[in-house]
PDB file of N, CA and C in Angstrom:
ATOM      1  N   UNK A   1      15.831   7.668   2.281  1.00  0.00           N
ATOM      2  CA  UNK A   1      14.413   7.521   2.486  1.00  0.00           C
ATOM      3  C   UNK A   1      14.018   6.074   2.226  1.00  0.00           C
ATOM      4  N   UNK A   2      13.474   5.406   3.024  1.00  0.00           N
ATOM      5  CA  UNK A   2      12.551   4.400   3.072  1.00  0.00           C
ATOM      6  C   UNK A   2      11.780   4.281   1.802  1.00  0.00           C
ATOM      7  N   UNK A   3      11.695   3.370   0.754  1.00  0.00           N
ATOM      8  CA  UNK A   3      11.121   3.723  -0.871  1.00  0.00           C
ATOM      9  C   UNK A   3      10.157   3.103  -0.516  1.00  0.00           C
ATOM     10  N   UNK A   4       8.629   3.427  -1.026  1.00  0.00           N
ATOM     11  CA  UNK A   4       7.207   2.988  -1.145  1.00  0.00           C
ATOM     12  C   UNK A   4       7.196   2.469  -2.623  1.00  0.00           C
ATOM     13  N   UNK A   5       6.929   1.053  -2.637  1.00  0.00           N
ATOM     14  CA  UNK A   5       6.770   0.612  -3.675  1.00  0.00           C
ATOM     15  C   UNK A   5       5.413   0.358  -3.915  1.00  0.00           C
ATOM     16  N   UNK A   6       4.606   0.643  -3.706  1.00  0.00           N
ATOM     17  CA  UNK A   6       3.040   0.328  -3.861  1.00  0.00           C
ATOM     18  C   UNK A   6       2.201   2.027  -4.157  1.00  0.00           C
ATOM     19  N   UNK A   7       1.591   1.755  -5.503  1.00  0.00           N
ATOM     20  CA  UNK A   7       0.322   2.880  -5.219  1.00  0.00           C
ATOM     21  C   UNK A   7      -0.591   2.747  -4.219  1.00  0.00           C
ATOM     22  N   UNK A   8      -0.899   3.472  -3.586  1.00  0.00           N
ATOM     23  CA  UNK A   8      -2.094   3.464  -2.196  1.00  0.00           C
ATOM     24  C   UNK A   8      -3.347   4.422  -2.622  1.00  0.00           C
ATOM     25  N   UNK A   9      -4.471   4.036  -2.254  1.00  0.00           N
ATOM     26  CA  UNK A   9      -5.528   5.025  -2.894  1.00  0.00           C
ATOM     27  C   UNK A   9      -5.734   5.100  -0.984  1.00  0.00           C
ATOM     28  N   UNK A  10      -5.842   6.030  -0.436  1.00  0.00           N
ATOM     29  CA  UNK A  10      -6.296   6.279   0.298  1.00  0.00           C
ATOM     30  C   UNK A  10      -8.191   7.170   0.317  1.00  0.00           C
ATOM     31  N   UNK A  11      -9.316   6.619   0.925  1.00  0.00           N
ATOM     32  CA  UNK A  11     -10.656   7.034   0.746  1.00  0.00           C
ATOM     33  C   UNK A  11     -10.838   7.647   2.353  1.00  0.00           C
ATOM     34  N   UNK A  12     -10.959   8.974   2.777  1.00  0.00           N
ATOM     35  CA  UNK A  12     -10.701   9.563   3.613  1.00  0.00           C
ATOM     36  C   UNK A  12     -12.384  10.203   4.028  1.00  0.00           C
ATOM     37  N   UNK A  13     -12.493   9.893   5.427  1.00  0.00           N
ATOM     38  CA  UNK A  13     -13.746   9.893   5.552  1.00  0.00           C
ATOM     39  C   UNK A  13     -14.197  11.111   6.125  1.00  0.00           C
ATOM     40  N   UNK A  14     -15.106  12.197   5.465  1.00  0.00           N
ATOM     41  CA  UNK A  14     -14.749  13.268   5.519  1.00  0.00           C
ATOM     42  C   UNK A  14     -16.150  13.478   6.232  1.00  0.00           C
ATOM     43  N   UNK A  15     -17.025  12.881   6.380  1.00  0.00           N
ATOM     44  CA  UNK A  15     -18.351  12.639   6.861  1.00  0.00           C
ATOM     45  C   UNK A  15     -19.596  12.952   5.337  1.00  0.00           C
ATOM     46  N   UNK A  16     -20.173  14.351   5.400  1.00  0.00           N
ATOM     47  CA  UNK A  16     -20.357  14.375   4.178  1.00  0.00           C
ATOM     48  C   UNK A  16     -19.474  15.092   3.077  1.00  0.00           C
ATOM     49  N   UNK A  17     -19.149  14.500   1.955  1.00  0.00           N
ATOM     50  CA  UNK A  17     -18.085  15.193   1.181  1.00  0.00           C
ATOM     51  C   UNK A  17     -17.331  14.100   0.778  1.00  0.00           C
ATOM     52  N   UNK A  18     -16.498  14.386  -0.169  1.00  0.00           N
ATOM     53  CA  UNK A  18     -15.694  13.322  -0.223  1.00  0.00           C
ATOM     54  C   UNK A  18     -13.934  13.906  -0.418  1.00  0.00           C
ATOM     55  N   UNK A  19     -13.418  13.250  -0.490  1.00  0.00           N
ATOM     56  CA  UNK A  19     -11.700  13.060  -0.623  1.00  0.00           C
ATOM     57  C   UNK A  19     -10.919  11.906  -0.492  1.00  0.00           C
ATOM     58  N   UNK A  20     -10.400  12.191  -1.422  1.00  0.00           N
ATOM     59  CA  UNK A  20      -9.453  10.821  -1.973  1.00  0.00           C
ATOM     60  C   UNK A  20      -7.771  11.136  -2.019  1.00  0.00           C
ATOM     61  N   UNK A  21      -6.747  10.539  -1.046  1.00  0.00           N
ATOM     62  CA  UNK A  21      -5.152  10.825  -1.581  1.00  0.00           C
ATOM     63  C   UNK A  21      -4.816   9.634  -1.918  1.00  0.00           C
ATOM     64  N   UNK A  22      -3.590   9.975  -3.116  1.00  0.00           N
ATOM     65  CA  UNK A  22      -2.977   8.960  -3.394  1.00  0.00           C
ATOM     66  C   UNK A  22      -1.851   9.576  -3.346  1.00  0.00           C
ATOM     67  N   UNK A  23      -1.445   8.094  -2.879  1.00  0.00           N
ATOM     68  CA  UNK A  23       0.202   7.879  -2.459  1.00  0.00           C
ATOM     69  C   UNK A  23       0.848   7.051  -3.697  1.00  0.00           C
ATOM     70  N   UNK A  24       1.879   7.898  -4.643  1.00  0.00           N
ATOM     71  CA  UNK A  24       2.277   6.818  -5.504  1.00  0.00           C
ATOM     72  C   UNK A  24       3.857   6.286  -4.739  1.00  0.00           C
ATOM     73  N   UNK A  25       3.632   5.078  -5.841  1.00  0.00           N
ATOM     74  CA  UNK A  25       5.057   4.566  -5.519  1.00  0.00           C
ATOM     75  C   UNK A  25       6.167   5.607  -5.731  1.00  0.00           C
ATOM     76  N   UNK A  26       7.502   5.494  -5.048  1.00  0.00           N
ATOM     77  CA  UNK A  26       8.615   6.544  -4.805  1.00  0.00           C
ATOM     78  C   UNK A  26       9.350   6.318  -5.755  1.00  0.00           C
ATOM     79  N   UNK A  27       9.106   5.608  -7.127  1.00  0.00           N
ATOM     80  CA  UNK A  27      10.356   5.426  -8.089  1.00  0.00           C
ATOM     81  C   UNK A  27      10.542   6.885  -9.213  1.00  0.00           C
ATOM     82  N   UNK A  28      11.500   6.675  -9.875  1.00  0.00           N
ATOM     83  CA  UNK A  28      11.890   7.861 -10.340  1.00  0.00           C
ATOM     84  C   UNK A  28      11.911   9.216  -9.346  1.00  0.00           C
ATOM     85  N   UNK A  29      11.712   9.123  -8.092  1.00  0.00           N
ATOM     86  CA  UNK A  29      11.941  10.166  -7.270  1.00  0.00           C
ATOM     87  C   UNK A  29      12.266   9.758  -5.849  1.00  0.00           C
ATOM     88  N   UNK A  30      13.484   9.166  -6.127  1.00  0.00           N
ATOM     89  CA  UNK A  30      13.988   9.032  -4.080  1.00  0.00           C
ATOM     90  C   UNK A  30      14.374   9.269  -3.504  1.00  0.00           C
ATOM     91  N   UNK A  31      14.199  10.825  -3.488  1.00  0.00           N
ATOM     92  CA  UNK A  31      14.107  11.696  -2.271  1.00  0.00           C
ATOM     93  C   UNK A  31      13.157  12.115  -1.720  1.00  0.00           C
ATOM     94  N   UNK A  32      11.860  12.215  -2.520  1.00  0.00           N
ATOM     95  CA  UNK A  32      10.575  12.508  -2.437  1.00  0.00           C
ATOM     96  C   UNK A  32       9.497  11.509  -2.459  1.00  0.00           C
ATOM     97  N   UNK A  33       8.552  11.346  -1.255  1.00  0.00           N
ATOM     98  CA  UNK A  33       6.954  10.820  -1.456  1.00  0.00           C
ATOM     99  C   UNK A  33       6.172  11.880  -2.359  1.00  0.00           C
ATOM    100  N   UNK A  34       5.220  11.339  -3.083  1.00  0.00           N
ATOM    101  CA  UNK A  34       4.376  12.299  -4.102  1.00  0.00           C
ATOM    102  C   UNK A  34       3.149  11.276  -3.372  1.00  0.00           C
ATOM    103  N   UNK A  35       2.555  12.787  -3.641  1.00  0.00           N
ATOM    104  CA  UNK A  35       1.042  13.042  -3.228  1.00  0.00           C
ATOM    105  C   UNK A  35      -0.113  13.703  -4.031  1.00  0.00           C
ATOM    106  N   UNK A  36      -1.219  13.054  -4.233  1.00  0.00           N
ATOM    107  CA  UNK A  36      -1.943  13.509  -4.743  1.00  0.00           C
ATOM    108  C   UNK A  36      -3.476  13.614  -4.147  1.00  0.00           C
ATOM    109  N   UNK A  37      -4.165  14.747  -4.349  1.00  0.00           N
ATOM    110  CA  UNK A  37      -5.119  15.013  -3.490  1.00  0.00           C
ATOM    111  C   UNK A  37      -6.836  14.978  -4.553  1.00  0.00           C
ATOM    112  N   UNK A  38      -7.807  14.475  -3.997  1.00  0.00           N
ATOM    113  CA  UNK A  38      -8.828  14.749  -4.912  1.00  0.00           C
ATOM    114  C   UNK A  38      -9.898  14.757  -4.464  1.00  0.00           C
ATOM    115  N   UNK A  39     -10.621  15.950  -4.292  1.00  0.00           N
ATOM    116  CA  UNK A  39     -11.318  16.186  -3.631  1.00  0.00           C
ATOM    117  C   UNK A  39     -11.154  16.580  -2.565  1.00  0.00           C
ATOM    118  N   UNK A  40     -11.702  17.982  -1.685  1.00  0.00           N
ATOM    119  CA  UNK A  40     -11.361  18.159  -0.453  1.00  0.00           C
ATOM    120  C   UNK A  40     -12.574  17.921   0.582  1.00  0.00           C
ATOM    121  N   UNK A  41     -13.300  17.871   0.357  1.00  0.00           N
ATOM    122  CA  UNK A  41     -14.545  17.212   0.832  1.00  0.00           C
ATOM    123  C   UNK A  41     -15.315  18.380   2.118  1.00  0.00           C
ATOM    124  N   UNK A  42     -16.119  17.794   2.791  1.00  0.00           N
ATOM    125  CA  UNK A  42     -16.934  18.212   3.788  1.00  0.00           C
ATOM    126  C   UNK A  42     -17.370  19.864   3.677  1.00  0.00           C
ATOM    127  N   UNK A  43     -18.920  20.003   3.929  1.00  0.00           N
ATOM    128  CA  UNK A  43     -19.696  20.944   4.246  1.00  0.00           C
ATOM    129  C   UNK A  43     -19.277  21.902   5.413  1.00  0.00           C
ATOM    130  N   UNK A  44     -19.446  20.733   6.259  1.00  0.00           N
ATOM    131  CA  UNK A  44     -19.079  21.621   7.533  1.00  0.00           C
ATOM    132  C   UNK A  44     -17.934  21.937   8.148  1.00  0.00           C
ATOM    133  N   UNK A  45     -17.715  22.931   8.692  1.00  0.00           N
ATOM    134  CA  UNK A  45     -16.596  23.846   9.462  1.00  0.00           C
ATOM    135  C   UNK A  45     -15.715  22.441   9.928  1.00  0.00           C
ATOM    136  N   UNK A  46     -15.911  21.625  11.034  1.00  0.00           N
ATOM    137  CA  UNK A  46     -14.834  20.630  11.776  1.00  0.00           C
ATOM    138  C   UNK A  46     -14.863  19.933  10.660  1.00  0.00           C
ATOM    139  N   UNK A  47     -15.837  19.244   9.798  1.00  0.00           N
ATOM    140  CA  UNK A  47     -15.274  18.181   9.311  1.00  0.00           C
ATOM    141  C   UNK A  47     -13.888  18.708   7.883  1.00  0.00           C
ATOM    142  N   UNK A  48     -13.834  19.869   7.850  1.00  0.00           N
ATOM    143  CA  UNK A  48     -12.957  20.237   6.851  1.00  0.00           C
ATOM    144  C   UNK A  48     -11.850  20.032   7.150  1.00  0.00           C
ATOM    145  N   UNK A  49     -11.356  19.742   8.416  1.00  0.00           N
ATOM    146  CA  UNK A  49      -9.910  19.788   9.038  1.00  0.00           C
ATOM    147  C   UNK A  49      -9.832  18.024   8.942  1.00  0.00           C
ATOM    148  N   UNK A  50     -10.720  17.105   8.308  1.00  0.00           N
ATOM    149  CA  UNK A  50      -9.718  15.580   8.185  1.00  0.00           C
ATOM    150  C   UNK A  50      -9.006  15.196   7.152  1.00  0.00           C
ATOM    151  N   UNK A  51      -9.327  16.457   6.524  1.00  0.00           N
ATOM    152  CA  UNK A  51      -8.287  15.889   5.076  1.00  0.00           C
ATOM    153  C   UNK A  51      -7.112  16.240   5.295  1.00  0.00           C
ATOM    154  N   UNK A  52      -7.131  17.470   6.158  1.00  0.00           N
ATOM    155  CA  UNK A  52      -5.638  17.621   6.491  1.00  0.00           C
ATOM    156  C   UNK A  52      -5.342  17.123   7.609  1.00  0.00           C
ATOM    157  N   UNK A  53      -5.704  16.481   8.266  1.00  0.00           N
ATOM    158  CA  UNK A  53      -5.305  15.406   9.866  1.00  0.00           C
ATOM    159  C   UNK A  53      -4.765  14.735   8.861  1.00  0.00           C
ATOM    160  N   UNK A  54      -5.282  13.890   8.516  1.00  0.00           N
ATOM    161  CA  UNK A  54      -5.223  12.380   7.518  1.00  0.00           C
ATOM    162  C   UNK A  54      -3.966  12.529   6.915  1.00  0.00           C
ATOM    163  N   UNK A  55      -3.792  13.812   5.871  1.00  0.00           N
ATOM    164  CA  UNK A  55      -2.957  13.923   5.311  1.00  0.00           C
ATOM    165  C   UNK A  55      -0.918  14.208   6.472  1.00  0.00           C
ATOM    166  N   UNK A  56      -1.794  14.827   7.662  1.00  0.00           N
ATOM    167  CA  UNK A  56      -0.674  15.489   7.878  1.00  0.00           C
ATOM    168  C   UNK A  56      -0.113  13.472   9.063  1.00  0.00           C
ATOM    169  N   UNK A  57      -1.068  12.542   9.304  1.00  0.00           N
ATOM    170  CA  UNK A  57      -1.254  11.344   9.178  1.00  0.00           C
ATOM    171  C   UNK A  57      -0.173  10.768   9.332  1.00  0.00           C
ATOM    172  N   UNK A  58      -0.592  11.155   7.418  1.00  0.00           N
ATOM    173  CA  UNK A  58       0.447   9.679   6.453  1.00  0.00           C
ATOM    174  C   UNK A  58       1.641  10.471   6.542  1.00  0.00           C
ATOM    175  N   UNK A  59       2.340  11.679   6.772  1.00  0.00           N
ATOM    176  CA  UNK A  59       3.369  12.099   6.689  1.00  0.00           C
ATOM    177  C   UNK A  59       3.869  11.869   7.961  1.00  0.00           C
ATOM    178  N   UNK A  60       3.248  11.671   8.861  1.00  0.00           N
ATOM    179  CA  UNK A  60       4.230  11.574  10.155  1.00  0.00           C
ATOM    180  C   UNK A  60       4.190  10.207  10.280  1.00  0.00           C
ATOM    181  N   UNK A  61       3.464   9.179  10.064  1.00  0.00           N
ATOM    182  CA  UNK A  61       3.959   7.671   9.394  1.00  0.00           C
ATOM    183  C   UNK A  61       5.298   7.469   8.916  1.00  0.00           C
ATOM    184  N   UNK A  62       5.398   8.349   7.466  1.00  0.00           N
ATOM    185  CA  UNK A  62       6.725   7.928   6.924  1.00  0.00           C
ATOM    186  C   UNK A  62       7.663   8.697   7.271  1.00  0.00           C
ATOM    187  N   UNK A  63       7.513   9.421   8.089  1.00  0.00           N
ATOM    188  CA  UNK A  63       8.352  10.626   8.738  1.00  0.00           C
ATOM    189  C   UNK A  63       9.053   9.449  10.126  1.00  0.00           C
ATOM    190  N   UNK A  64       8.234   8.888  10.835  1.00  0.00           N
ATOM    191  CA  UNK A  64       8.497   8.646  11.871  1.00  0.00           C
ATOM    192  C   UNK A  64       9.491   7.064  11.523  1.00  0.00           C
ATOM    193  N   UNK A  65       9.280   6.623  10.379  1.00  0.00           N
ATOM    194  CA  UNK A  65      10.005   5.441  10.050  1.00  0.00           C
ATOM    195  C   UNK A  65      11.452   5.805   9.181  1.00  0.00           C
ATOM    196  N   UNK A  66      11.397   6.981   8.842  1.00  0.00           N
ATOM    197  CA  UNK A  66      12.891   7.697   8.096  1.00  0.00           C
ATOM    198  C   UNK A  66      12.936   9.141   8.548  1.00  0.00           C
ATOM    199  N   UNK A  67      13.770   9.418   9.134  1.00  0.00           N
ATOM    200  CA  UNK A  67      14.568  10.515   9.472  1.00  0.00           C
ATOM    201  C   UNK A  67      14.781  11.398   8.247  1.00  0.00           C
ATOM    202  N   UNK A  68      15.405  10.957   7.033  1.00  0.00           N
ATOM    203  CA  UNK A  68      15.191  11.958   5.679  1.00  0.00           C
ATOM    204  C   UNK A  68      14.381  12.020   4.725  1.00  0.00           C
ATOM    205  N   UNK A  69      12.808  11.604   5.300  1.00  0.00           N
ATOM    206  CA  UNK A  69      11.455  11.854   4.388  1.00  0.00           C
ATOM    207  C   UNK A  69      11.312  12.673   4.050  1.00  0.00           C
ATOM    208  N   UNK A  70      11.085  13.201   3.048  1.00  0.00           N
ATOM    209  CA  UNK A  70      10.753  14.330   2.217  1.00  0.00           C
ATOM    210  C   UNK A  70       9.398  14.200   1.253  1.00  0.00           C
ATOM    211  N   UNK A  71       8.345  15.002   0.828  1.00  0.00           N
ATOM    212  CA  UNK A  71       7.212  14.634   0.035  1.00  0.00           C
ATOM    213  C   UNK A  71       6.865  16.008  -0.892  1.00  0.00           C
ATOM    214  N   UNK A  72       6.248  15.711  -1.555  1.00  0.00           N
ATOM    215  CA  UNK A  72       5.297  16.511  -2.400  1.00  0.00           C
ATOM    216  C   UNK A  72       4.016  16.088  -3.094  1.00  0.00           C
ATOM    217  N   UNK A  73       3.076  17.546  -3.151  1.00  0.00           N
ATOM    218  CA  UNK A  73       2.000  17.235  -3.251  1.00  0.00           C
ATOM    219  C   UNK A  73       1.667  17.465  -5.225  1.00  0.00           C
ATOM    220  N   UNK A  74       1.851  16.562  -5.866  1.00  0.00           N
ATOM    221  CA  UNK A  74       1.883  17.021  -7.559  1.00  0.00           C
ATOM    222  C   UNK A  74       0.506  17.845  -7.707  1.00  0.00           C
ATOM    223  N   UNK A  75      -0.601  17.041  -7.132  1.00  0.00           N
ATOM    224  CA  UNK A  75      -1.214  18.098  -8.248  1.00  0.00           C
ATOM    225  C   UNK A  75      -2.762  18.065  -6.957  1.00  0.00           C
ATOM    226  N   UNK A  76      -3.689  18.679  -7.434  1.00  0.00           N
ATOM    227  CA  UNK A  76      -4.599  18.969  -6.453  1.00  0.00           C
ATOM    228  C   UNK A  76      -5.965  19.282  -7.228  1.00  0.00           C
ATOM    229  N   UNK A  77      -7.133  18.419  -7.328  1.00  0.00           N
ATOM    230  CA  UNK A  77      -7.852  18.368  -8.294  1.00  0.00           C
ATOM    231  C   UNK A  77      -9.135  18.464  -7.420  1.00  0.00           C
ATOM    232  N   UNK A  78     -10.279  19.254  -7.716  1.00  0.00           N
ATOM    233  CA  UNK A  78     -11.658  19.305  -7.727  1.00  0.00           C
ATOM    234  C   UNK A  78     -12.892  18.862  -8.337  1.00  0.00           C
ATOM    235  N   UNK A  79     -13.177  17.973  -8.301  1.00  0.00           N
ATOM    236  CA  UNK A  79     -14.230  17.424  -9.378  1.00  0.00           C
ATOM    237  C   UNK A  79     -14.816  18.279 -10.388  1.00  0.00           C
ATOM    238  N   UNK A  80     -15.825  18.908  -9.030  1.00  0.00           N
ATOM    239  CA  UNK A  80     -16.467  19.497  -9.357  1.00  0.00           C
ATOM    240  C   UNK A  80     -17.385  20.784  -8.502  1.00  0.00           C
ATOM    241  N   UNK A  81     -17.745  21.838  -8.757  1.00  0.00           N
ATOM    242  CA  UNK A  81     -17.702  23.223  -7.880  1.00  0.00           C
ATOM    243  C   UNK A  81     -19.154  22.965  -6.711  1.00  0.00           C
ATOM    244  N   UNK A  82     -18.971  21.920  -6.060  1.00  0.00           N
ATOM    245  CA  UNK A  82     -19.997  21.956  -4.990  1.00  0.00           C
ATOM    246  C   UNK A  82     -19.087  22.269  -3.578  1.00  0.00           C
ATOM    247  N   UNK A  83     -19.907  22.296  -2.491  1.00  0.00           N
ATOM    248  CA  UNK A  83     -18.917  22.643  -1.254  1.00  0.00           C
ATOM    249  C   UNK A  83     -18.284  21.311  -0.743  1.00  0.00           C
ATOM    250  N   UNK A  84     -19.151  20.257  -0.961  1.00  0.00           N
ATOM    251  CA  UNK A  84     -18.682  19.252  -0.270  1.00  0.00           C
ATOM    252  C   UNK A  84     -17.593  18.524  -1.091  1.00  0.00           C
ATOM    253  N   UNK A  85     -17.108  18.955  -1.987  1.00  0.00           N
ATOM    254  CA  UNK A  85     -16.131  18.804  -2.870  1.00  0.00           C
ATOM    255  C   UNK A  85     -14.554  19.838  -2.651  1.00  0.00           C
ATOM    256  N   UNK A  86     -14.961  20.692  -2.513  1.00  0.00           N
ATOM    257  CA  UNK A  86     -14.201  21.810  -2.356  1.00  0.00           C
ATOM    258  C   UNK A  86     -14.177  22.449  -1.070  1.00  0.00           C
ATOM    259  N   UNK A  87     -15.031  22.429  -0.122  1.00  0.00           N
ATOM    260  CA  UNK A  87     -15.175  22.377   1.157  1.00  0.00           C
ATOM    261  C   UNK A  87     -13.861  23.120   2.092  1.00  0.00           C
ATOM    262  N   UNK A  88     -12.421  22.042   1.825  1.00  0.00           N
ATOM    263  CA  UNK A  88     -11.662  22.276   2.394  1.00  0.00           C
ATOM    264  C   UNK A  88     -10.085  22.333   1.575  1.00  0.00           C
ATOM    265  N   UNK A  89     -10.635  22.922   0.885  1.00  0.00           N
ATOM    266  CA  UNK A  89      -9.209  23.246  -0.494  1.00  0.00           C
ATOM    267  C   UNK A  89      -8.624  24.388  -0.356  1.00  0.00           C
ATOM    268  N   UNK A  90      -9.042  25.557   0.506  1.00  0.00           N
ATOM    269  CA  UNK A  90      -7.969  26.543   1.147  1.00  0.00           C
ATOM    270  C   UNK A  90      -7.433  26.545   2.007  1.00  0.00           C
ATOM    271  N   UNK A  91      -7.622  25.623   2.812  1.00  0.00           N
ATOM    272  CA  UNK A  91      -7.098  25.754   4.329  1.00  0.00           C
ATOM    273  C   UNK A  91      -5.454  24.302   4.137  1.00  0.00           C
ATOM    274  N   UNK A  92      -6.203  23.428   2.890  1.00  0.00           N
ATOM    275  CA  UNK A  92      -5.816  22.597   2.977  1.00  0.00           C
ATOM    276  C   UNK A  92      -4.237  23.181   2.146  1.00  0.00           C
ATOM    277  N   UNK A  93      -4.540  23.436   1.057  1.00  0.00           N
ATOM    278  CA  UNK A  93      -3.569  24.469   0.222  1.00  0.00           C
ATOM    279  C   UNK A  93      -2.537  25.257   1.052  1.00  0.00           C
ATOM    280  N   UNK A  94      -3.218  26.227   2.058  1.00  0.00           N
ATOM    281  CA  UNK A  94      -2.243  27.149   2.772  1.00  0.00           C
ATOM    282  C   UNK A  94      -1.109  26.064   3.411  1.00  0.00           C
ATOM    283  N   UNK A  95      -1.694  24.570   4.275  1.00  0.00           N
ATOM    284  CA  UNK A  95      -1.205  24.174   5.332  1.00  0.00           C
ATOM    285  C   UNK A  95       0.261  23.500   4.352  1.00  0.00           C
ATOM    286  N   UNK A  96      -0.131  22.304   3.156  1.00  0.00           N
ATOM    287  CA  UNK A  96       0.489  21.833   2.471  1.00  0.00           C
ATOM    288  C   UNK A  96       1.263  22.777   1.547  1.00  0.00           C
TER     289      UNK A  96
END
């Protein structure tokens, strides 16, 4: 695997709502990208599906530059219990 040496905050534009992934650096794990998700953002029905575009994104990025990419998602956090926060945290859950 191709090693990511940089943390990345990715700010994912969810329209209203918010969500945030981070991409940490690949050390202590190089076989695996780690992912972290925060916030799933958006109210409405379409806009719930960019956190997982975005997400599914950055994986075919590093997918498409290494043949044995592999990832995981550590941990998956909600601020706080509004919709536009949580919005899209089941669909996103099932897919990942």
């Amino acid at each position: 695997m191709t090693e990511n040496n940089d943390l990345k905050i990715h700010f994912v534009n969810v329209n209203h709502g918010d969500c945030t992934i981070i991409e940490f650096p690949d050390y202590g794990s190089p076989k695996k990208a780690r992912f972290s998700i925060v916030d799933f953002g958006a109210k409405l029905g379409d806009d719930r599906k960019l956190p997982r575009d975005y997400m599914k994104s950055l994986i075919k990025f590093r997918k498409d530059n290494d043949d044995n990419f592999d990832y995981e998602i550590e941990f998956a956090c909600v601020t706080h219990p509004h919709n536009d926060h949580h919005g899209g945290l089941n669909r996103f859950m099932d897919e990942f």
